[in-house]
C-alpha atoms as a PDB file:
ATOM      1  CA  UNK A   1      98.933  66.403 143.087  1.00  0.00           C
ATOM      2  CA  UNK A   2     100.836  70.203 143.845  1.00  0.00           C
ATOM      3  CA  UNK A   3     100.640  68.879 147.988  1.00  0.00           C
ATOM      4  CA  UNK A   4     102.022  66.008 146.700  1.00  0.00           C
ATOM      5  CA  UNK A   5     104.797  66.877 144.968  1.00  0.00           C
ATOM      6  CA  UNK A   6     105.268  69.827 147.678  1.00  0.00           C
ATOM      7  CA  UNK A   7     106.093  66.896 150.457  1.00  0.00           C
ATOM      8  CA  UNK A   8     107.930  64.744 148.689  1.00  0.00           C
ATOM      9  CA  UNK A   9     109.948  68.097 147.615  1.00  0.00           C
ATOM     10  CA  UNK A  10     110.600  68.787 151.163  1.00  0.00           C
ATOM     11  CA  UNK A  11     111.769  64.997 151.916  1.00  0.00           C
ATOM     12  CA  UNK A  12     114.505  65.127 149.003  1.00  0.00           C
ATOM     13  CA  UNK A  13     115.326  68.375 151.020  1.00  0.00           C
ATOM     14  CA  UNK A  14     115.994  66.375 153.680  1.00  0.00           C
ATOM     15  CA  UNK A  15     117.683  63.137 152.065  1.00  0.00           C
ATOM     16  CA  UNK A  16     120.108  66.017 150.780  1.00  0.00           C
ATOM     17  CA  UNK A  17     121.140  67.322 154.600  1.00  0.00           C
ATOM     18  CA  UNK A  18     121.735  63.768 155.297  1.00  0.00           C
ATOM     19  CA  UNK A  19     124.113  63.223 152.535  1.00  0.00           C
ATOM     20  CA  UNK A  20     125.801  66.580 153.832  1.00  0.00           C
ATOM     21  CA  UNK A  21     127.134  64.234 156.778  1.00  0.00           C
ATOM     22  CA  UNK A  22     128.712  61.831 154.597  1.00  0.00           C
ATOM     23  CA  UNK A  23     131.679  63.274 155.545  1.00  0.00           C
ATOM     24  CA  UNK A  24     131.535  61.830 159.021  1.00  0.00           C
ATOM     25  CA  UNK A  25     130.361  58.203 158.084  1.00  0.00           C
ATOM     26  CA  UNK A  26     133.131  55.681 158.470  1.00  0.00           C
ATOM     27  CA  UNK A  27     130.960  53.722 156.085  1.00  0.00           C
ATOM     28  CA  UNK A  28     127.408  52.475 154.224  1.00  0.00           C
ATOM     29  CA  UNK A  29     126.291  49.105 154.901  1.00  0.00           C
ATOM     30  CA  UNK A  30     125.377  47.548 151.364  1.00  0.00           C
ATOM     31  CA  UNK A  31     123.070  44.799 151.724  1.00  0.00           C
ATOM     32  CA  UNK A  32     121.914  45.116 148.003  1.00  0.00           C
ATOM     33  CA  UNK A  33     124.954  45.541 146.100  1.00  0.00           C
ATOM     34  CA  UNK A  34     128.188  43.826 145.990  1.00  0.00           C
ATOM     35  CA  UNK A  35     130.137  47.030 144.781  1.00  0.00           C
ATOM     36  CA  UNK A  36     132.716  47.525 147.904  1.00  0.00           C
ATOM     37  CA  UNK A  37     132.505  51.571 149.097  1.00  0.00           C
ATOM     38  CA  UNK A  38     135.396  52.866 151.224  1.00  0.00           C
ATOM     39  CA  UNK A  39     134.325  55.701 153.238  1.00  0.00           C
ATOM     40  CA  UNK A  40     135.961  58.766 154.195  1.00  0.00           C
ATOM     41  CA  UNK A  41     138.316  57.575 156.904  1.00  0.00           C
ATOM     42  CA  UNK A  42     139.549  55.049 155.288  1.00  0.00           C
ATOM     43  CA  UNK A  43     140.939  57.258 152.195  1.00  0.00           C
ATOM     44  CA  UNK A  44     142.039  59.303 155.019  1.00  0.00           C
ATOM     45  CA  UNK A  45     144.033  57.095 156.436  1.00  0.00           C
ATOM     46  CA  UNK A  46     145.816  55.394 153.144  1.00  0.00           C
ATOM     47  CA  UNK A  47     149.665  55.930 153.537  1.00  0.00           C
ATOM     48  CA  UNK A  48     152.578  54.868 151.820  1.00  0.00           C
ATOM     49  CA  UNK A  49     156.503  53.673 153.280  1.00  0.00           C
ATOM     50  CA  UNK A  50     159.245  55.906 152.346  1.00  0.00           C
ATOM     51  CA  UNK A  51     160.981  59.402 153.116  1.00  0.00           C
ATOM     52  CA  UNK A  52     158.667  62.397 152.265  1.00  0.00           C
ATOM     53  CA  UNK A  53     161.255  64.515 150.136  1.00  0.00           C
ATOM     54  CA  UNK A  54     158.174  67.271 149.680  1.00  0.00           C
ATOM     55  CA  UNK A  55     158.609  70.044 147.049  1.00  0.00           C
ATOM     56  CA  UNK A  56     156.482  72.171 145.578  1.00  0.00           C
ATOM     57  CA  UNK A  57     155.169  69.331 142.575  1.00  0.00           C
ATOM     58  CA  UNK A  58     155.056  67.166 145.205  1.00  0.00           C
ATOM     59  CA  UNK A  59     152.754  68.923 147.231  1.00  0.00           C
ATOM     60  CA  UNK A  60     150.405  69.522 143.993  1.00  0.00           C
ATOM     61  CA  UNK A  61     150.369  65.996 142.901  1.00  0.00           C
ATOM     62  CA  UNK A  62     149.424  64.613 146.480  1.00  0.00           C
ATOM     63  CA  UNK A  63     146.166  67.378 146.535  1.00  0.00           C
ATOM     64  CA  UNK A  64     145.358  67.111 142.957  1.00  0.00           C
ATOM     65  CA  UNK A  65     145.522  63.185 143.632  1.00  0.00           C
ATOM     66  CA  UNK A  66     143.933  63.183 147.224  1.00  0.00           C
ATOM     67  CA  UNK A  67     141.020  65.712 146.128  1.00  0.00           C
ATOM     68  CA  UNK A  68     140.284  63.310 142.770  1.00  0.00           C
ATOM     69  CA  UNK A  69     140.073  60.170 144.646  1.00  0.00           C
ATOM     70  CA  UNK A  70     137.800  62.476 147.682  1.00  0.00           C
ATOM     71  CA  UNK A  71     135.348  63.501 145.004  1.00  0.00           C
ATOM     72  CA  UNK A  72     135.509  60.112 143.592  1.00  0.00           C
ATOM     73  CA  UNK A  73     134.475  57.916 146.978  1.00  0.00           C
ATOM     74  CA  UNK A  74     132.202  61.281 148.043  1.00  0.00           C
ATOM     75  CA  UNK A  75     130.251  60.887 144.789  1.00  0.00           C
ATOM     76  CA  UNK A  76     129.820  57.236 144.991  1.00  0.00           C
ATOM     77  CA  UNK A  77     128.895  57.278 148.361  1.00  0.00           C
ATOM     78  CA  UNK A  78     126.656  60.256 148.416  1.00  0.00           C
ATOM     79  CA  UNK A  79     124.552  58.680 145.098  1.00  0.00           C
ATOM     80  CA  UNK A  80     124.281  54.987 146.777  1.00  0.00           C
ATOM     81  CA  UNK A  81     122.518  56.818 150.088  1.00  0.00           C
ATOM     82  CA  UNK A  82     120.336  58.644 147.664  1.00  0.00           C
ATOM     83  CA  UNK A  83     119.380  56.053 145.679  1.00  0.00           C
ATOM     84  CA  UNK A  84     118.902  53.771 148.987  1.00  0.00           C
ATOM     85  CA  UNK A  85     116.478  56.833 150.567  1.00  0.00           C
ATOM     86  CA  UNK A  86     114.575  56.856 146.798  1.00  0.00           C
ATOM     87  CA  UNK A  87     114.159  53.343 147.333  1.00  0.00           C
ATOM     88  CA  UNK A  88     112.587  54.051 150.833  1.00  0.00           C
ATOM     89  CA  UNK A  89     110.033  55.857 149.246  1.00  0.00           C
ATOM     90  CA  UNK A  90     109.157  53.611 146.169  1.00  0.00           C
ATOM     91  CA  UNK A  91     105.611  52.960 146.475  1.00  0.00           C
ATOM     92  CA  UNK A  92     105.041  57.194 147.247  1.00  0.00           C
ATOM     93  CA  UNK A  93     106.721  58.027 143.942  1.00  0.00           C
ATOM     94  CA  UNK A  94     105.222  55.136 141.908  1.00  0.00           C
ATOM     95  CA  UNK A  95     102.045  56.699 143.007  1.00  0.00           C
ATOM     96  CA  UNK A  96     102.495  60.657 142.257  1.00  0.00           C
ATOM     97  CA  UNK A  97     104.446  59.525 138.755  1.00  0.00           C
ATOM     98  CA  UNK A  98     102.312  56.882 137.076  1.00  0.00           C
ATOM     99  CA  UNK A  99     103.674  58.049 133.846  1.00  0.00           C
ATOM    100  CA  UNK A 100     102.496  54.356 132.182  1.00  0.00           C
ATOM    101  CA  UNK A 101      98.840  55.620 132.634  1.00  0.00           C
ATOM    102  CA  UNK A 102      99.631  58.656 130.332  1.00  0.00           C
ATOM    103  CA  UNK A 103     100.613  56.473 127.331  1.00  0.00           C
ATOM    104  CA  UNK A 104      97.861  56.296 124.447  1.00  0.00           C
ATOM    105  CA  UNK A 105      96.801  52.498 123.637  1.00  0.00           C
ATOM    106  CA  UNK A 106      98.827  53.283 120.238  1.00  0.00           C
ATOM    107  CA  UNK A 107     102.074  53.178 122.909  1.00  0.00           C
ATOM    108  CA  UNK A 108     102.559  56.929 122.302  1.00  0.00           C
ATOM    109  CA  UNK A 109     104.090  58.530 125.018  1.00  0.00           C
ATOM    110  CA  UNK A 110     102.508  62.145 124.648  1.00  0.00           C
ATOM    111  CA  UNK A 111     104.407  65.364 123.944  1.00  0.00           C
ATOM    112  CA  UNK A 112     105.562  67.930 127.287  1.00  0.00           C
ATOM    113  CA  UNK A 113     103.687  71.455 127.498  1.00  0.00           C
ATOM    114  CA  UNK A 114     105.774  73.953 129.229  1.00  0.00           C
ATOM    115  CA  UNK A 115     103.824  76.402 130.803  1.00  0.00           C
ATOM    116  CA  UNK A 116     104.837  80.569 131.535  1.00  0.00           C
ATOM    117  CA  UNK A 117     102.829  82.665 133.553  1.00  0.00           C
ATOM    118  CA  UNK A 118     102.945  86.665 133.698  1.00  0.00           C
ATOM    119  CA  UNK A 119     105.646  86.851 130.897  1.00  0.00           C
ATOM    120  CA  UNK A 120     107.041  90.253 129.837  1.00  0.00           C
ATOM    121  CA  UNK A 121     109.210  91.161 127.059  1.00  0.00           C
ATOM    122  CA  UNK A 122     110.407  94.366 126.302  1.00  0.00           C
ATOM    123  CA  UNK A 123     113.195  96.179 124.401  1.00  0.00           C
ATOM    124  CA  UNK A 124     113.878 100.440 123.644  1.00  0.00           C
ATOM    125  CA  UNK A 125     110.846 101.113 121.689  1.00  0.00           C
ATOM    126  CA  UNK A 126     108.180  98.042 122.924  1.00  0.00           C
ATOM    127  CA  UNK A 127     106.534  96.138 125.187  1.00  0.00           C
ATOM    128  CA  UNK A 128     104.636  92.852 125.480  1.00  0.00           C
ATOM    129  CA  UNK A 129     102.979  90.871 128.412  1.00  0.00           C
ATOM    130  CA  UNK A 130     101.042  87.684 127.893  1.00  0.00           C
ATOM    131  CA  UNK A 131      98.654  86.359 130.956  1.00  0.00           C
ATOM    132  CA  UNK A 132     100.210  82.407 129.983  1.00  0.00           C
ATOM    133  CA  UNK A 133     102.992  81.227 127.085  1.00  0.00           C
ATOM    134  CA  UNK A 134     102.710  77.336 126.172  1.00  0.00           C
ATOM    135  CA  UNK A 135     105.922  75.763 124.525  1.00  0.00           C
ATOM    136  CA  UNK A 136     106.150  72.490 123.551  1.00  0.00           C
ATOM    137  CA  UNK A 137     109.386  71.106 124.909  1.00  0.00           C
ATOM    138  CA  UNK A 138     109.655  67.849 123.839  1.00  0.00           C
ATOM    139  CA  UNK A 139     107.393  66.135 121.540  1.00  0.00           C
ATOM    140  CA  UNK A 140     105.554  63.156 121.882  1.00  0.00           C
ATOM    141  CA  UNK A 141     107.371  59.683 120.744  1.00  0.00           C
ATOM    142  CA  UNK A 142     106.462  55.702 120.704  1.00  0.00           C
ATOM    143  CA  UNK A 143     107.838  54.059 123.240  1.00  0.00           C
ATOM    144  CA  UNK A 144     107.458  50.168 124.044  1.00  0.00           C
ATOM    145  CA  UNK A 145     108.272  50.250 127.913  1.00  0.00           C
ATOM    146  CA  UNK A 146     106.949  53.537 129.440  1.00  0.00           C
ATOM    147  CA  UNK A 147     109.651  55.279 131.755  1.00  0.00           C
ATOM    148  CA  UNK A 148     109.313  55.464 135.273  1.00  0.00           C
ATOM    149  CA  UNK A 149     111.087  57.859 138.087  1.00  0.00           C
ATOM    150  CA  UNK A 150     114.019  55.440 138.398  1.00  0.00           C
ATOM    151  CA  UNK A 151     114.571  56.349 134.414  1.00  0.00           C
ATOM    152  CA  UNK A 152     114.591  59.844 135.688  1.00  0.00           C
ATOM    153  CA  UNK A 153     115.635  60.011 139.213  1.00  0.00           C
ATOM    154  CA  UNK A 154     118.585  57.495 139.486  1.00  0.00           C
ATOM    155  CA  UNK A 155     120.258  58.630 136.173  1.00  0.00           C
ATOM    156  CA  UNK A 156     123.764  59.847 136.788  1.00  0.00           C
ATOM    157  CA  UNK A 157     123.648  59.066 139.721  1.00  0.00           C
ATOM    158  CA  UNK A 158     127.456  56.925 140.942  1.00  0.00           C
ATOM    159  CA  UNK A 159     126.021  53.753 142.568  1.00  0.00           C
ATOM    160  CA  UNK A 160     128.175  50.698 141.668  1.00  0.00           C
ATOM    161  CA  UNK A 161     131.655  49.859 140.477  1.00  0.00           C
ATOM    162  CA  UNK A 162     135.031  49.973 141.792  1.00  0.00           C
ATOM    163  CA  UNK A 163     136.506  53.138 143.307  1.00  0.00           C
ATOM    164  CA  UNK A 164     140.304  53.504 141.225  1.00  0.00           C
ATOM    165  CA  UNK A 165     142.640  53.929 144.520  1.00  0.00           C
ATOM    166  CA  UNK A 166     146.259  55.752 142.888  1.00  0.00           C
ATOM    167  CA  UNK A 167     149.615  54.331 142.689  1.00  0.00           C
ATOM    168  CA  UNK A 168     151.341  54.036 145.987  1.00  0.00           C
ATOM    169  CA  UNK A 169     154.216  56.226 144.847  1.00  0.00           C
ATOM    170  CA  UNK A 170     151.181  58.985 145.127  1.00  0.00           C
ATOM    171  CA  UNK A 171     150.285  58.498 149.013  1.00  0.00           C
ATOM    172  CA  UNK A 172     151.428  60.946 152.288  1.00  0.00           C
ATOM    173  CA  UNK A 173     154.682  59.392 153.288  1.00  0.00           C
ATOM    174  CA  UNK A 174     154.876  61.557 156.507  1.00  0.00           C
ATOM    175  CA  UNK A 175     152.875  64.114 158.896  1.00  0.00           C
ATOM    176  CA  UNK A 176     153.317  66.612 156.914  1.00  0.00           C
ATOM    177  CA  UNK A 177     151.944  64.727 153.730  1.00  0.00           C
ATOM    178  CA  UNK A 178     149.404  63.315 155.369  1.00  0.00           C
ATOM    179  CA  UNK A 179     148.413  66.620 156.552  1.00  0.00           C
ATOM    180  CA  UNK A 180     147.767  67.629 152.703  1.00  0.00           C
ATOM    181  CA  UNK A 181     146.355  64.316 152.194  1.00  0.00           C
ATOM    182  CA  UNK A 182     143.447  64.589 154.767  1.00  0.00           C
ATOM    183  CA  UNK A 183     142.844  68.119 153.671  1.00  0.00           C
ATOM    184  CA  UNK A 184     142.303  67.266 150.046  1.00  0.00           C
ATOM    185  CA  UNK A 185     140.236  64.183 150.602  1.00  0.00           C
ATOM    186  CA  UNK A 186     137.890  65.824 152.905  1.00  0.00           C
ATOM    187  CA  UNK A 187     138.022  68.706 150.095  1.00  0.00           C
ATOM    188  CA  UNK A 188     137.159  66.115 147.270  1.00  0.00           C
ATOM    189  CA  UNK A 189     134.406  63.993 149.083  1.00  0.00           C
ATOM    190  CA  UNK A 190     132.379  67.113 149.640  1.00  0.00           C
ATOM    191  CA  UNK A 191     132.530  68.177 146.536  1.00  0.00           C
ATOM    192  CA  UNK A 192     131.808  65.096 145.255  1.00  0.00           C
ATOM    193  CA  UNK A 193     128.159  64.884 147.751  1.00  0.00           C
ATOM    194  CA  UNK A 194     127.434  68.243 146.783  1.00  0.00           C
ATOM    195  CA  UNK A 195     127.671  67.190 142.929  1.00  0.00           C
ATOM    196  CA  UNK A 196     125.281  64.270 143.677  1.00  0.00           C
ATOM    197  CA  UNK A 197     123.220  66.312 145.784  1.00  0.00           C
ATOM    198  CA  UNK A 198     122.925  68.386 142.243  1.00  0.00           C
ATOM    199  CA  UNK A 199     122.370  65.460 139.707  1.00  0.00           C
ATOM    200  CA  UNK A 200     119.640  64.252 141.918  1.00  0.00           C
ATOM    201  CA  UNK A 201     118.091  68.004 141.883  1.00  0.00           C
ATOM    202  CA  UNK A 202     118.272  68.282 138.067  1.00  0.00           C
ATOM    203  CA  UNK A 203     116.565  64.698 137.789  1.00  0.00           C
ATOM    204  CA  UNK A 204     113.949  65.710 139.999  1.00  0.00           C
ATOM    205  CA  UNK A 205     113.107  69.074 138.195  1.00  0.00           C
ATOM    206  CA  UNK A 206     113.694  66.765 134.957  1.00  0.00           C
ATOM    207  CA  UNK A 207     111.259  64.473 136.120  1.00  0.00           C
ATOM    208  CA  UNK A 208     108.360  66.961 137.448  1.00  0.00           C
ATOM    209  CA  UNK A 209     108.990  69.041 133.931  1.00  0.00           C
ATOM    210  CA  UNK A 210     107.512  66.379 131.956  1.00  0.00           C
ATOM    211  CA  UNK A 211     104.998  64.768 134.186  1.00  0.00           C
ATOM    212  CA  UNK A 212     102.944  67.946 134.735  1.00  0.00           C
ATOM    213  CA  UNK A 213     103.890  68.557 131.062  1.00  0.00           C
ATOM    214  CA  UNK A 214     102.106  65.239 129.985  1.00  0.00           C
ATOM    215  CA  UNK A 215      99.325  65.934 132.340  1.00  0.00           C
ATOM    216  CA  UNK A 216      98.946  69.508 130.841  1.00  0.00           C
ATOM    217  CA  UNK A 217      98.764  67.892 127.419  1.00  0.00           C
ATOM    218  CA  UNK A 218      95.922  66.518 128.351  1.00  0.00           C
ATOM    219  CA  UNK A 219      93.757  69.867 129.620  1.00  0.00           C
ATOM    220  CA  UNK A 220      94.645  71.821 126.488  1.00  0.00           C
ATOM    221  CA  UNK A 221      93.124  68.982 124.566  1.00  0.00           C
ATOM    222  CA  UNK A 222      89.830  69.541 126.495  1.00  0.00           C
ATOM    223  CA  UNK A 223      89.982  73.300 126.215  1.00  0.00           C
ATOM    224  CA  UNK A 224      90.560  72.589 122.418  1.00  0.00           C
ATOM    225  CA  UNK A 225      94.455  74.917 122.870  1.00  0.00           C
ATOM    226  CA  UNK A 226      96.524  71.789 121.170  1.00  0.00           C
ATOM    227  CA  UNK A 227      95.634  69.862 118.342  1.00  0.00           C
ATOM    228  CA  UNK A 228      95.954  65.977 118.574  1.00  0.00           C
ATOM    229  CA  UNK A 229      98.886  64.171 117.993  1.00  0.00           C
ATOM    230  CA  UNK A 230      97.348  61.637 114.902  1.00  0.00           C
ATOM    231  CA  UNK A 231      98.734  57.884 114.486  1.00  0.00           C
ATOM    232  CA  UNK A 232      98.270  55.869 111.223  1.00  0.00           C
ATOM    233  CA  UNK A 233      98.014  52.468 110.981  1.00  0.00           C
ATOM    234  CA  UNK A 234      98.313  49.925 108.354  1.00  0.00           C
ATOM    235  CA  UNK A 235      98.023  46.147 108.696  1.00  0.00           C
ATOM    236  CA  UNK A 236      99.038  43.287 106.488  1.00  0.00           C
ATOM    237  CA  UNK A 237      98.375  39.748 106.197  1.00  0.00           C
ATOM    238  CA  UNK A 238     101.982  38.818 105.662  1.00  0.00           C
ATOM    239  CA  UNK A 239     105.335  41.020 104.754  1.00  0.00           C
ATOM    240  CA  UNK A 240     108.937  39.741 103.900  1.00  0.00           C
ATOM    241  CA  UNK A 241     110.943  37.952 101.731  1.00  0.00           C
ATOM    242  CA  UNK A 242     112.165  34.405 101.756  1.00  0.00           C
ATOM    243  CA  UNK A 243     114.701  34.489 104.248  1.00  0.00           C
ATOM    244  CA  UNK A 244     111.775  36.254 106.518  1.00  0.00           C
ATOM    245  CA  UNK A 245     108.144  36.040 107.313  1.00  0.00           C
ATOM    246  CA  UNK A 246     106.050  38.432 109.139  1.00  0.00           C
ATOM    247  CA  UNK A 247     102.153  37.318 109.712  1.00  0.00           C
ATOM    248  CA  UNK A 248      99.848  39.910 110.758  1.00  0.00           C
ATOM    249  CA  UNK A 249     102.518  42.966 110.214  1.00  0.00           C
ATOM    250  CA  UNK A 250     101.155  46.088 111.960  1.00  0.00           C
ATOM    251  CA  UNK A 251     102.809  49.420 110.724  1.00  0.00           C
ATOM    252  CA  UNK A 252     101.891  52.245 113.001  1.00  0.00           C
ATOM    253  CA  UNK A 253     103.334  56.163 112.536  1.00  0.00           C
ATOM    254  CA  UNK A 254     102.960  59.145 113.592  1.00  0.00           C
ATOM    255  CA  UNK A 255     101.544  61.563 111.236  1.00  0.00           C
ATOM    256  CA  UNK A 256     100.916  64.684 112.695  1.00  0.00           C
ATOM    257  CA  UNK A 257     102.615  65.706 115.393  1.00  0.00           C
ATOM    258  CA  UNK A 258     100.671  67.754 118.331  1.00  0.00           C
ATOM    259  CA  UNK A 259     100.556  71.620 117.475  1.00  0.00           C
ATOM    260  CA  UNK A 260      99.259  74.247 119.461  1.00  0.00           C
ATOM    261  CA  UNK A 261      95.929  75.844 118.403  1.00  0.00           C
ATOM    262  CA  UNK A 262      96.151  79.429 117.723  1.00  0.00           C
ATOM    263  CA  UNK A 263      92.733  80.674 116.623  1.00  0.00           C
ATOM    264  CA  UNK A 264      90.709  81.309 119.836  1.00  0.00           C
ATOM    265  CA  UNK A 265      87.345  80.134 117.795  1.00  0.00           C
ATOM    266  CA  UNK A 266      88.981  76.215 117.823  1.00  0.00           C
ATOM    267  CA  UNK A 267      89.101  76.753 121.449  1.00  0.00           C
ATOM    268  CA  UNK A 268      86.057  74.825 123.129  1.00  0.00           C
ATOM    269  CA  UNK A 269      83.418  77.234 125.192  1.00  0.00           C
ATOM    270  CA  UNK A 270      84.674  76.913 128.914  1.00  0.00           C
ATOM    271  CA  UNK A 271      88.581  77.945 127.498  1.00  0.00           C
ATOM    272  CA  UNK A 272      87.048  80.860 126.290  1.00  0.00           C
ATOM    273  CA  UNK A 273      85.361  81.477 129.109  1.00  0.00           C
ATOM    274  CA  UNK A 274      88.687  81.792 130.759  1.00  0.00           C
ATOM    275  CA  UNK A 275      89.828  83.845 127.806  1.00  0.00           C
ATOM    276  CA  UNK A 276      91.753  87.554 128.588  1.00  0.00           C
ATOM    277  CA  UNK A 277      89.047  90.238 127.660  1.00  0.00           C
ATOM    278  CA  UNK A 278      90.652  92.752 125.302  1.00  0.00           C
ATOM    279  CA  UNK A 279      91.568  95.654 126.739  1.00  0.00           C
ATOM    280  CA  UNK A 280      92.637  99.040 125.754  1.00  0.00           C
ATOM    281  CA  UNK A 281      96.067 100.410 125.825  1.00  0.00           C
ATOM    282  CA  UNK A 282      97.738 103.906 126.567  1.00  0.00           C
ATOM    283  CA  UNK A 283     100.234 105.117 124.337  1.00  0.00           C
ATOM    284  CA  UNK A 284     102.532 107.610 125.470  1.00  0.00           C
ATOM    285  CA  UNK A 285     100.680 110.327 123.862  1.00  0.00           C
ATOM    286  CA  UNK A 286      97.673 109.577 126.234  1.00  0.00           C
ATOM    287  CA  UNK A 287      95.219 108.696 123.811  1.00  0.00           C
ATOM    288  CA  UNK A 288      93.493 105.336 124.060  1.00  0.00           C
ATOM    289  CA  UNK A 289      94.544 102.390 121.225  1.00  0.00           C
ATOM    290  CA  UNK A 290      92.348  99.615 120.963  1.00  0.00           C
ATOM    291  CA  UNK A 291      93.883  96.274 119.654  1.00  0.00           C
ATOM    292  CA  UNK A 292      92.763  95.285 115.876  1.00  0.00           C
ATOM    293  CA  UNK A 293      89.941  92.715 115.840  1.00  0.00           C
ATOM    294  CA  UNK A 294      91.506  89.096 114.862  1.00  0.00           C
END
């Protein structure tokens, strides 16, 4: 699963230097969308009729307006290629994240376990290591459609819709405008890859965060460290009123949420097994303090 999710690491890595040459594209080919993208030249090259009279709120409007529109079109552009290269790899991520296989036959989707190696905490007077810190970060919840990595990947992401182009009052009238024009949309577009580039990397560390945190779920219930999440159920023959009419009304709830399992005796015998001995600490004064028995 960790060589897995190594490679396909390495591929986003590489779907992101792509999208660093956006800049250069004169444009996408859409086959699958009928959302029209301009590309960088042709913002570029948008112009309007008239005399230039350039002043100094001139000169701010035209960048503020050319780098807006830039990161705008960069954005939109950038997320469609990313989108098309997670698309490209469909069937590899459908089989590293089959997050449907984690859900419980109640349609509980369980809760995340963060997990901290090595962790040390100190302050003036003390100081504390632990060999592993569990957190849970997000409990568990129903759910009637289980999410996939589109849920997670392609959220945020700018795909579709029209790109606003500014009034035509706003355009380079001249050289010189133009020359502040092309500067700002080149300016704007890159920002606007790099902040795709960035929503995709969040989503992906989003999306690895809770499907190793499901998975982990799972091990600390076999090493006895959580405590089950616990569903109720009730069923009735018929509910409602006599506007409405439910047959066979199935009430399920959850209970008790997971918890992790503090006493070390709850844990089963191969977690303890992997249990930190107890070992004795030096004070300052030299002498040897060994922790209080539980």
């Amino acid at each position: 699963m960790k060589l897995h999710l190594i490679s396909f690491a390495s591929a986003l890595l590489v779907a992101g230097a792509h999208a660093e040459d956006v800049g250069t594209a004169v444009g996408v080919r859409q086959a699958k969308t009928t959302a029209s993208t301009q590309s960088l030249n042709e913002l570029l090259a948008m112009t309007s009729p008239g005399r230039s009279g350039l002043s100094g709120v001139r000169s701010q409007v035209l960048q503020e307006a050319g780098r807006t529109l830039g990161f705008r079109g960069g954005l939109k552009q950038c997320g469609y290629q990313l989108a098309a290269g997670l698309e490209a790899r469909a069937n590899v991520l459908e089989q590293i994240f089959q997050i449907s296989t984690l859900v419980t036959v109640e349609g509980v989707l369980p809760p995340v376990i963060e997990e901290a190696s090595d962790v040390a905490a100190f302050d003036e007077d003390q100081f504390r290591t632990a060999d592993h810190v569990y957190r849970i970060a997000r409990p568990e919840r129903f759910v009637s459609v289980p999410p996939t990595w589109r849920d997670y990947l392609l959220a945020g992401l700018v795909i579709n819709g029209p790109l606003d182009m500014p009034d035509t009052d706003i355009l380079p009238k001249d050289e010189g405008e133009t020359a502040l024009w092309r500067n700002a949309i080149t300016s704007g577009w890159n920002e606007g890859c790099k902040q795709g580039e960035a929503i995709l990397a969040a989503n992906f560390n989003r999306l690895t965060r809770d499907f190793t945190g499901m998975l982990r779920y799972s091990t600390l219930i076999q090493q006895g460290r959580i405590q089950r999440t616990k569903i109720a159920e009730s069923v009735q023959i018929a509910t409602g009123n006599g506007q409405r009419l439910a047959i066979g009304d199935r009430h399920r709830r959850i209970t008790d949420k997971a918890t992790l399992e503090t006493n070390p005796r709850n844990w089963t015998p191969t977690s303890l097994m992997a249990k930190p001995k107890e070992k004795d600490k030096v004070v300052s004064t030299g002498n040897a303090v060994r922790d209080p028995q539980p």
